[in-house]
Protein backbone atom coordinates (compact mmCIF):
# COMPACT_ATOMS: atom_id res chain seq x y z
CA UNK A 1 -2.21 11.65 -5.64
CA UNK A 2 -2.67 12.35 -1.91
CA UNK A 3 -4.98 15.04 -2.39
CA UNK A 4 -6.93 12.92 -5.05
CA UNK A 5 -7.19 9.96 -2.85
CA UNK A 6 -8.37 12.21 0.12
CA UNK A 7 -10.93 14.02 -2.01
CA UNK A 8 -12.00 10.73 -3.61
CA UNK A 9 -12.93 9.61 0.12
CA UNK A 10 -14.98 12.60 0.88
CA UNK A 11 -17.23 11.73 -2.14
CA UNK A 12 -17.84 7.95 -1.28
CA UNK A 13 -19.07 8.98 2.14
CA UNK A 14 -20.98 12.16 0.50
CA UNK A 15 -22.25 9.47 -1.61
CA UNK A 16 -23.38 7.29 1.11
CA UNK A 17 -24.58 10.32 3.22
CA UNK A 18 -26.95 11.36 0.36
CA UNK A 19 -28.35 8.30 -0.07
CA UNK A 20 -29.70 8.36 3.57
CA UNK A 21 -31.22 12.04 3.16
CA UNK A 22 -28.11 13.79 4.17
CA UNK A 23 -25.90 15.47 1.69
CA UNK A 24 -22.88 17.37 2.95
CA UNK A 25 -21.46 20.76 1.92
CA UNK A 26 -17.73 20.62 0.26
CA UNK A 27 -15.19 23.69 0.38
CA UNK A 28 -11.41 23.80 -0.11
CA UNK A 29 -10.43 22.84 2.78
CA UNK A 30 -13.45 20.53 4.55
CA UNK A 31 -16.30 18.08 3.69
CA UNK A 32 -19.09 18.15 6.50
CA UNK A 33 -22.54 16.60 7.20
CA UNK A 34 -22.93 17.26 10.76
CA UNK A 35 -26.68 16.03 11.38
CA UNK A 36 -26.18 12.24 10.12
CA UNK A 37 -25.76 9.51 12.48
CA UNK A 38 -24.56 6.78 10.86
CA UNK A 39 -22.60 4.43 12.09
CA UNK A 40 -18.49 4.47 10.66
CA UNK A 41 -19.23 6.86 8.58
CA UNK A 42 -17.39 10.40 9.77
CA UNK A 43 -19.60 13.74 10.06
CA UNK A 44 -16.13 15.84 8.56
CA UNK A 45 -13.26 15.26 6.55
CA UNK A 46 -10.07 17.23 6.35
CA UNK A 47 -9.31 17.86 2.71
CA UNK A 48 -6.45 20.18 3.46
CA UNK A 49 -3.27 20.20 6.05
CA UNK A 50 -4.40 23.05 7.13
CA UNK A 51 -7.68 22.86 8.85
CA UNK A 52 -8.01 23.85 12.21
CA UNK A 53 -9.65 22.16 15.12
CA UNK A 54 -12.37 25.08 15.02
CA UNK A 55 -13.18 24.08 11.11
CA UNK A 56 -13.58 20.65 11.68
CA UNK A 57 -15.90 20.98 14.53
CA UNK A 58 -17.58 23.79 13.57
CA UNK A 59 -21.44 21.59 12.93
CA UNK A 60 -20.73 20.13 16.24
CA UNK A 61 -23.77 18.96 18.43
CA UNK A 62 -22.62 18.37 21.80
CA UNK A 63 -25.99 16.27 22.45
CA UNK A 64 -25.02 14.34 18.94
CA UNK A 65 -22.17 11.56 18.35
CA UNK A 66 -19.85 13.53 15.75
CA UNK A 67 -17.06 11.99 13.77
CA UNK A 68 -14.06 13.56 12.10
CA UNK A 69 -11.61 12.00 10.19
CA UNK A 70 -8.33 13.99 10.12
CA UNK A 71 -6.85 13.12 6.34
CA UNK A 72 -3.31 14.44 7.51
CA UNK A 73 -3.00 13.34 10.97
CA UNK A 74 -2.39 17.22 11.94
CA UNK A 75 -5.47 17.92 14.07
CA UNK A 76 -5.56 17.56 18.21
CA UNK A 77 -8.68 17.18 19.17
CA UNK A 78 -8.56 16.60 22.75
CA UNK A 79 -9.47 19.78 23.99
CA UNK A 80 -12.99 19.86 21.83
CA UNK A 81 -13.81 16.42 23.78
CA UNK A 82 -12.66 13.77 20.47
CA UNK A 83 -10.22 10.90 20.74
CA UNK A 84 -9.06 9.14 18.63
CA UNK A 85 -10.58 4.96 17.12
CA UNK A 86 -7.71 4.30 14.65
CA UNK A 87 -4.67 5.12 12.73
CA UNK A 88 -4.51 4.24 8.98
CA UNK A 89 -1.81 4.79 6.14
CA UNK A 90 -3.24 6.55 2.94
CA UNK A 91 -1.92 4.02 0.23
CA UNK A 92 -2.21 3.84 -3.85
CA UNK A 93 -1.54 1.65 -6.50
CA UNK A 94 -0.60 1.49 -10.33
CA UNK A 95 -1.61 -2.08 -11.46
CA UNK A 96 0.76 -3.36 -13.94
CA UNK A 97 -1.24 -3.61 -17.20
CA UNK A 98 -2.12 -7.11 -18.26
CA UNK A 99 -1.11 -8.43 -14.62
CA UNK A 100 -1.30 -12.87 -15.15
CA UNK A 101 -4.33 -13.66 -12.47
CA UNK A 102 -3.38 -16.29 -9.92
CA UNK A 103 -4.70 -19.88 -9.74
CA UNK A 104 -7.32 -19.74 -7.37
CA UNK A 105 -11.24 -20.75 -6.83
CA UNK A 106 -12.14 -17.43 -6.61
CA UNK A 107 -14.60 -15.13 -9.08
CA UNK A 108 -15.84 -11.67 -8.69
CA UNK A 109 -18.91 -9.63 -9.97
CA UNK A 110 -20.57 -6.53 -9.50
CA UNK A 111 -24.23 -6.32 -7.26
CA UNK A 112 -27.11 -5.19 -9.31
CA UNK A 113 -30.06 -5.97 -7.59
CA UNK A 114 -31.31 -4.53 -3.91
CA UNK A 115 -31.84 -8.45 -2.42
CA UNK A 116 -28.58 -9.02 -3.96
CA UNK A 117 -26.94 -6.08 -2.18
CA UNK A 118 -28.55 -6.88 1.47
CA UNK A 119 -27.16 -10.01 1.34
CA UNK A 120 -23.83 -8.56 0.97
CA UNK A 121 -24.06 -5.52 3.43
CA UNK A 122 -25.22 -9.13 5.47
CA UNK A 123 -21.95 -10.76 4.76
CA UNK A 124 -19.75 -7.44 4.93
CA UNK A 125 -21.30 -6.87 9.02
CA UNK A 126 -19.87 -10.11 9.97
CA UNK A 127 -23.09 -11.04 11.96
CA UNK A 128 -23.42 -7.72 12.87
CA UNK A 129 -26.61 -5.41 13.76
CA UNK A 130 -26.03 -2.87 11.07
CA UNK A 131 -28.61 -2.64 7.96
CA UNK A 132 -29.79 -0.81 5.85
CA UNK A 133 -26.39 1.61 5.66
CA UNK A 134 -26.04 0.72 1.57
CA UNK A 135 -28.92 1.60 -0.07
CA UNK A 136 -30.08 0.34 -3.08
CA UNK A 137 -29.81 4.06 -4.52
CA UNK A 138 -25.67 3.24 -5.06
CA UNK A 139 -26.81 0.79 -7.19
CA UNK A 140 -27.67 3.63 -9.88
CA UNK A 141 -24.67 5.75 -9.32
CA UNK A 142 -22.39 4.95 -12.35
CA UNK A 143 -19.04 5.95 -10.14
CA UNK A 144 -19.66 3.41 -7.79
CA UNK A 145 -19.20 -0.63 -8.25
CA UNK A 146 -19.90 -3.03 -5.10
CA UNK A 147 -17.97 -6.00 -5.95
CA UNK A 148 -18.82 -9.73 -4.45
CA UNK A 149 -16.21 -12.86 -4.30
CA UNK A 150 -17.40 -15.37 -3.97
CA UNK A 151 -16.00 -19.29 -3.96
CA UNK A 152 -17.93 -22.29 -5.62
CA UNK A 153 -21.14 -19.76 -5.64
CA UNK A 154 -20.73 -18.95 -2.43
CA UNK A 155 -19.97 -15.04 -1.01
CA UNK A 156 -16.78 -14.92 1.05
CA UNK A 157 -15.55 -11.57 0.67
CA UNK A 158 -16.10 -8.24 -1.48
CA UNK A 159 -15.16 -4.72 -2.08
CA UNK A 160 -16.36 -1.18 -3.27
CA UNK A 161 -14.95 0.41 -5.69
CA UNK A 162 -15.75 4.41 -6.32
CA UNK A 163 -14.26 6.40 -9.13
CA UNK A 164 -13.95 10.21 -9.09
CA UNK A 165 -10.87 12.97 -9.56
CA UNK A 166 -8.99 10.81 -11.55
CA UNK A 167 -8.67 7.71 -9.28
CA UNK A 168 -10.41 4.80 -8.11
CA UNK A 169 -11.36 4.17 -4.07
CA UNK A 170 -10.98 0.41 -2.87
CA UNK A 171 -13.40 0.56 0.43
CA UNK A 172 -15.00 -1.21 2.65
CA UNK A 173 -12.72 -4.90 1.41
CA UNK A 174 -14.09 -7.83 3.61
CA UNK A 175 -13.62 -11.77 4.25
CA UNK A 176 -14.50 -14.79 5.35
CA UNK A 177 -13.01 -18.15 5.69
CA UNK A 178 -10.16 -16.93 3.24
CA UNK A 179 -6.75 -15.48 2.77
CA UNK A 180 -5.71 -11.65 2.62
CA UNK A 181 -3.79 -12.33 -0.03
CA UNK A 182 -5.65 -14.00 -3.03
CA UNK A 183 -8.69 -11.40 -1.15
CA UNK A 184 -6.55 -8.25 -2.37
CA UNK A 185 -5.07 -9.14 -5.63
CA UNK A 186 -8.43 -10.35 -6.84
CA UNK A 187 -9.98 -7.25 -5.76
CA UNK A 188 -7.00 -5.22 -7.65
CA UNK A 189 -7.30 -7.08 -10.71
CA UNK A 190 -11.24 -6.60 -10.80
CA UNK A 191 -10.74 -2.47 -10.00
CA UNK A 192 -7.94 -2.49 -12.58
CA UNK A 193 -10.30 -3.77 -14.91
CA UNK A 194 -13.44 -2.29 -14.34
CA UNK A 195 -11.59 1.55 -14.62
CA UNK A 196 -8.84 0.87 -16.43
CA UNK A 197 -5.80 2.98 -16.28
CA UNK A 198 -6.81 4.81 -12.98
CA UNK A 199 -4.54 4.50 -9.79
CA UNK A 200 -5.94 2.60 -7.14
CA UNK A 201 -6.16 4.39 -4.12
CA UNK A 202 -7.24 3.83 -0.53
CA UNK A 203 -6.42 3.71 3.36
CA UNK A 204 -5.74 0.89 5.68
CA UNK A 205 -3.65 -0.04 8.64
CA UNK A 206 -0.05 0.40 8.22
CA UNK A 207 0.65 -3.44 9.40
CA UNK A 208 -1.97 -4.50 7.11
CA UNK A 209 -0.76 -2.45 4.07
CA UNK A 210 2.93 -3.26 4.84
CA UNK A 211 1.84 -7.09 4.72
CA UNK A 212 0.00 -6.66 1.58
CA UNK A 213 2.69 -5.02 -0.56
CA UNK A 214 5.63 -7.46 1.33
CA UNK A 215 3.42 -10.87 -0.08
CA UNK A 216 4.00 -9.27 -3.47
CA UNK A 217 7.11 -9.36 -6.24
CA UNK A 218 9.03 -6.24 -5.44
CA UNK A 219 7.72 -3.28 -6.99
CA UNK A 220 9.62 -0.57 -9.11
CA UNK A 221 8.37 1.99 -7.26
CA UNK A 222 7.03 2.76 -4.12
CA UNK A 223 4.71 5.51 -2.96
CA UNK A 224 3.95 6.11 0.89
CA UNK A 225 1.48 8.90 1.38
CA UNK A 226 1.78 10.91 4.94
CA UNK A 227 3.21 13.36 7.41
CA UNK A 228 4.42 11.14 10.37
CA UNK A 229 8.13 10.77 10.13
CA UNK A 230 8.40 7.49 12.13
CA UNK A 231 5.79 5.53 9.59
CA UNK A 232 7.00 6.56 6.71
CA UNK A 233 10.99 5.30 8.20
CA UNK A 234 9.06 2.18 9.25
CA UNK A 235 7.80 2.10 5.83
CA UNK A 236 10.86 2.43 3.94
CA UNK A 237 12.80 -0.12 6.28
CA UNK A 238 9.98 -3.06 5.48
CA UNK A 239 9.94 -2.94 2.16
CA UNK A 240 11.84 -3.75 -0.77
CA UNK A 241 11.02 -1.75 -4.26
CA UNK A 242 13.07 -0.04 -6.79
CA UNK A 243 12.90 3.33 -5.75
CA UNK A 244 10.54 5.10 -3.63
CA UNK A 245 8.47 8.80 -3.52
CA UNK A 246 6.65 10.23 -1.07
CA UNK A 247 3.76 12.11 -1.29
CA UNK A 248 3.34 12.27 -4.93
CA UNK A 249 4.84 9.91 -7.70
CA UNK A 250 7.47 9.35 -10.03
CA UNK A 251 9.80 12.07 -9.36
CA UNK A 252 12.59 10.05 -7.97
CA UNK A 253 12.77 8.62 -12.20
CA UNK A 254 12.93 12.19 -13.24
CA UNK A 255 15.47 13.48 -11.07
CA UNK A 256 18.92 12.36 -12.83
CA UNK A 257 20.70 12.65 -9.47
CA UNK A 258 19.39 9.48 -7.95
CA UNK A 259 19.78 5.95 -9.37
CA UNK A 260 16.65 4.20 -11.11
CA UNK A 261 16.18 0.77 -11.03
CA UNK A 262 14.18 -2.09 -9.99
CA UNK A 263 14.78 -4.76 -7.65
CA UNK A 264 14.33 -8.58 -8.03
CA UNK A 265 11.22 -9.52 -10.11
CA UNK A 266 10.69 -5.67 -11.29
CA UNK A 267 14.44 -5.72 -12.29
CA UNK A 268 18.49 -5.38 -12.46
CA UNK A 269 20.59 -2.59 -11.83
CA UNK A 270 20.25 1.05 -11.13
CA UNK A 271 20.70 4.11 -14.29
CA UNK A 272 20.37 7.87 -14.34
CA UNK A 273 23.85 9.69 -13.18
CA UNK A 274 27.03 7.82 -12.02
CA UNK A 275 25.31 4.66 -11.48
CA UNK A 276 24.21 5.08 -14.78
CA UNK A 277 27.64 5.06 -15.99
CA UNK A 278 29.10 2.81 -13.88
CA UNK A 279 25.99 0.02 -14.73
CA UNK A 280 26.80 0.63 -18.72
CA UNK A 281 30.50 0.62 -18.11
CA UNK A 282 33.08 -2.58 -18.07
CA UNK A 283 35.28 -1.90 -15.49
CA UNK A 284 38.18 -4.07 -16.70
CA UNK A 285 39.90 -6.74 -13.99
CA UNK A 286 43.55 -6.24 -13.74
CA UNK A 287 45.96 -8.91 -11.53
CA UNK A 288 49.85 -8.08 -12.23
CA UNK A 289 52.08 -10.38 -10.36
CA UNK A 290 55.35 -9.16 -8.62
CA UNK A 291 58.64 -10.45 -8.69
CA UNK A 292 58.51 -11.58 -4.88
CA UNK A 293 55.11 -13.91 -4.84
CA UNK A 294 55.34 -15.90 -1.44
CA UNK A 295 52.62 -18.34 -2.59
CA UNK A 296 55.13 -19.94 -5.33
CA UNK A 297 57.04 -21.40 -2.14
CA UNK A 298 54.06 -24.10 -1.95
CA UNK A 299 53.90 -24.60 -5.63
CA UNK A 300 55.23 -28.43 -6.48
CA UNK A 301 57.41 -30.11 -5.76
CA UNK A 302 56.39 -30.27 -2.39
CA UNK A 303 57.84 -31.62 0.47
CA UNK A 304 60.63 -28.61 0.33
CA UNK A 305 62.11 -26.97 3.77
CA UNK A 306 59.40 -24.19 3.67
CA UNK A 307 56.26 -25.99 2.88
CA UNK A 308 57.72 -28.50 5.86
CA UNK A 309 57.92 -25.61 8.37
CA UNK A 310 54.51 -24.06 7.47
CA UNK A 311 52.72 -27.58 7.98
CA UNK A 312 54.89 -28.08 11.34
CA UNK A 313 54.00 -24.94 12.29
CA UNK A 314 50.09 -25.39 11.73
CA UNK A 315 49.38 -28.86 12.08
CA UNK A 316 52.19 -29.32 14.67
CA UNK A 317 54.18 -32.97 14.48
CA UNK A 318 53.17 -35.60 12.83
CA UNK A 319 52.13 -39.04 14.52
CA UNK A 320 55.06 -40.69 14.08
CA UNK A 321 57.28 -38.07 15.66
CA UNK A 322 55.09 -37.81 18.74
């Protein structure tokens, strides 16, 4: 799912790059279109571990801003005169089929219309400078959906969603004046329904993602995509989910060695193995009292020589002998 999610990437920015006159060339290993300017949009993406710092730059105009965005986090690119904005966490979903939507004031749609779609590239800038970068020709391409939220009629957040290689993209998710939460889960539930039955996939800050699946129910599985040892431990100690696999999905169910399970909300007790045995198994409570059972000595009728002793010797004397 990795590879789809990275590949998937590639295409919405090919997609966006096209639309402004400047298509990029795909291989196995790289997407590049070196000669476009635009702004957060990269001019090469990694699509393999494997690409070297010579591949990535090779369109490289020193006279020209050029962006790169290393998929894998495996690339230095000091020496060729690059540093780095931002770090982000690949992440994916599997929305839970017929998911109850939450109570709140919020409804979403898809833009049709070019006036329609300034107005939210307006709202998505944040009073920013930049338009023009969506251009009405996304409009007509039937992978993509630009989704608008909007409150009482009014437009306080939105989304893209783009749909290739067996997944959907969630990009470019925006607000104003309202929560993250109700933001994401609305956005989830309109991508879940708009391409049904396709993982959700997409790439955000690790605090940011981390807070998103914590304000959730606990999950059944978990599945943190990436190569840096020290997120993915951060990962696994924030979060609470059944079981977890990394960097692809589901094989922690298949593999009868480990328990399976969920946890709270997504469920009770762990299968698969000895857990599996023990969790279908009674294991029967046995007390057998001995001959000699010291606590018998307090048993009634109190006020015996050894129950006297034991309260002398705790409570000390009482009042009247003091």
């Amino acid at each position: 799912m990795l590879h789809a999610a990275v590949i998937n990437n590639a295409r919405w920015c090919d997609a966006v790059c096209r639309s402004h006159g400047y298509p990029g060339e795909f291989t196995d290993r790289i997407w590049i279109s070196a000669r476009h300017a635009l702004p957060f949009y990269p001019n090469a993406i990694t699509l393999s571990p494997h690409v070297t710092a010579a591949e990535a730059t090779v369109g490289q105009d020193p006279s020209r801003p050029f962006a790169i965005k290393d998929s894998f986090a495996r690339l230095d690119l000091a020496p060729e005169g690059l540093t780095p904005l931002f770090d982000a966490e690949w992440i994916a979903l599997l929305p839970a089929p017929g998911e109850p939507r939450a109570r709140d004031e919020l409804s979403w749609d898809t833009v049709t219309d070019p006036g329609e779609l300034a107005r939210w590239e307006t709202a998505w800038a944040g009073g920013g400078d930049v338009t023009g970068l969506f251009q009405p020709a996304l409009l007509d391409d039937p992978d993509c959906a630009i989704l608008a939220c909007r409150r009482d009629g009014t437009l306080v957040g939105g989304a893209i969603a783009y749909a290739t290689d067996g997944v959907t993209g969630i990009l470019n998710v925006f607000k104003s004046g309202i929560a993250d939460g109700p933001l994401w889960a609305g956005a989830v539930r309109t991508v879940a329904t708009l391409r049904p039955g396709l993982p959700i996939v997409g790439y955000d800050r690790l605090a940011e993602a981390l807070a998103y699946v914590n304000a959730r129910p606990r999950p059944l599985a978990l599945y943190p995509f990436g190569f840096a040892a020290r997120e993915l431990r951060t990962i696994l100690a924030a979060t609470h989910s059944g079981g977890v696999t990394v960097n692809d999905w589901g094989w922690h169910v298949f593999n009868h060695d480990l328990p399976f399970g969920g946890s709270g909300p997504s469920g009770m007790g762990s299968y698969h193995g000895e857990e599996g045995f023990r969790e279908l198994s009674h294991q029967k409570a046995v007390f057998e009292r001995h001959r000699f059972f010291p606590v018998a000595l307090f048993y009634p009728p109190y006020g015996r020589l050894v129950q006297r002793l034991v309260l002398r010797f705790y409570l000390g004397k009482p009042p009247a002998e003091r």
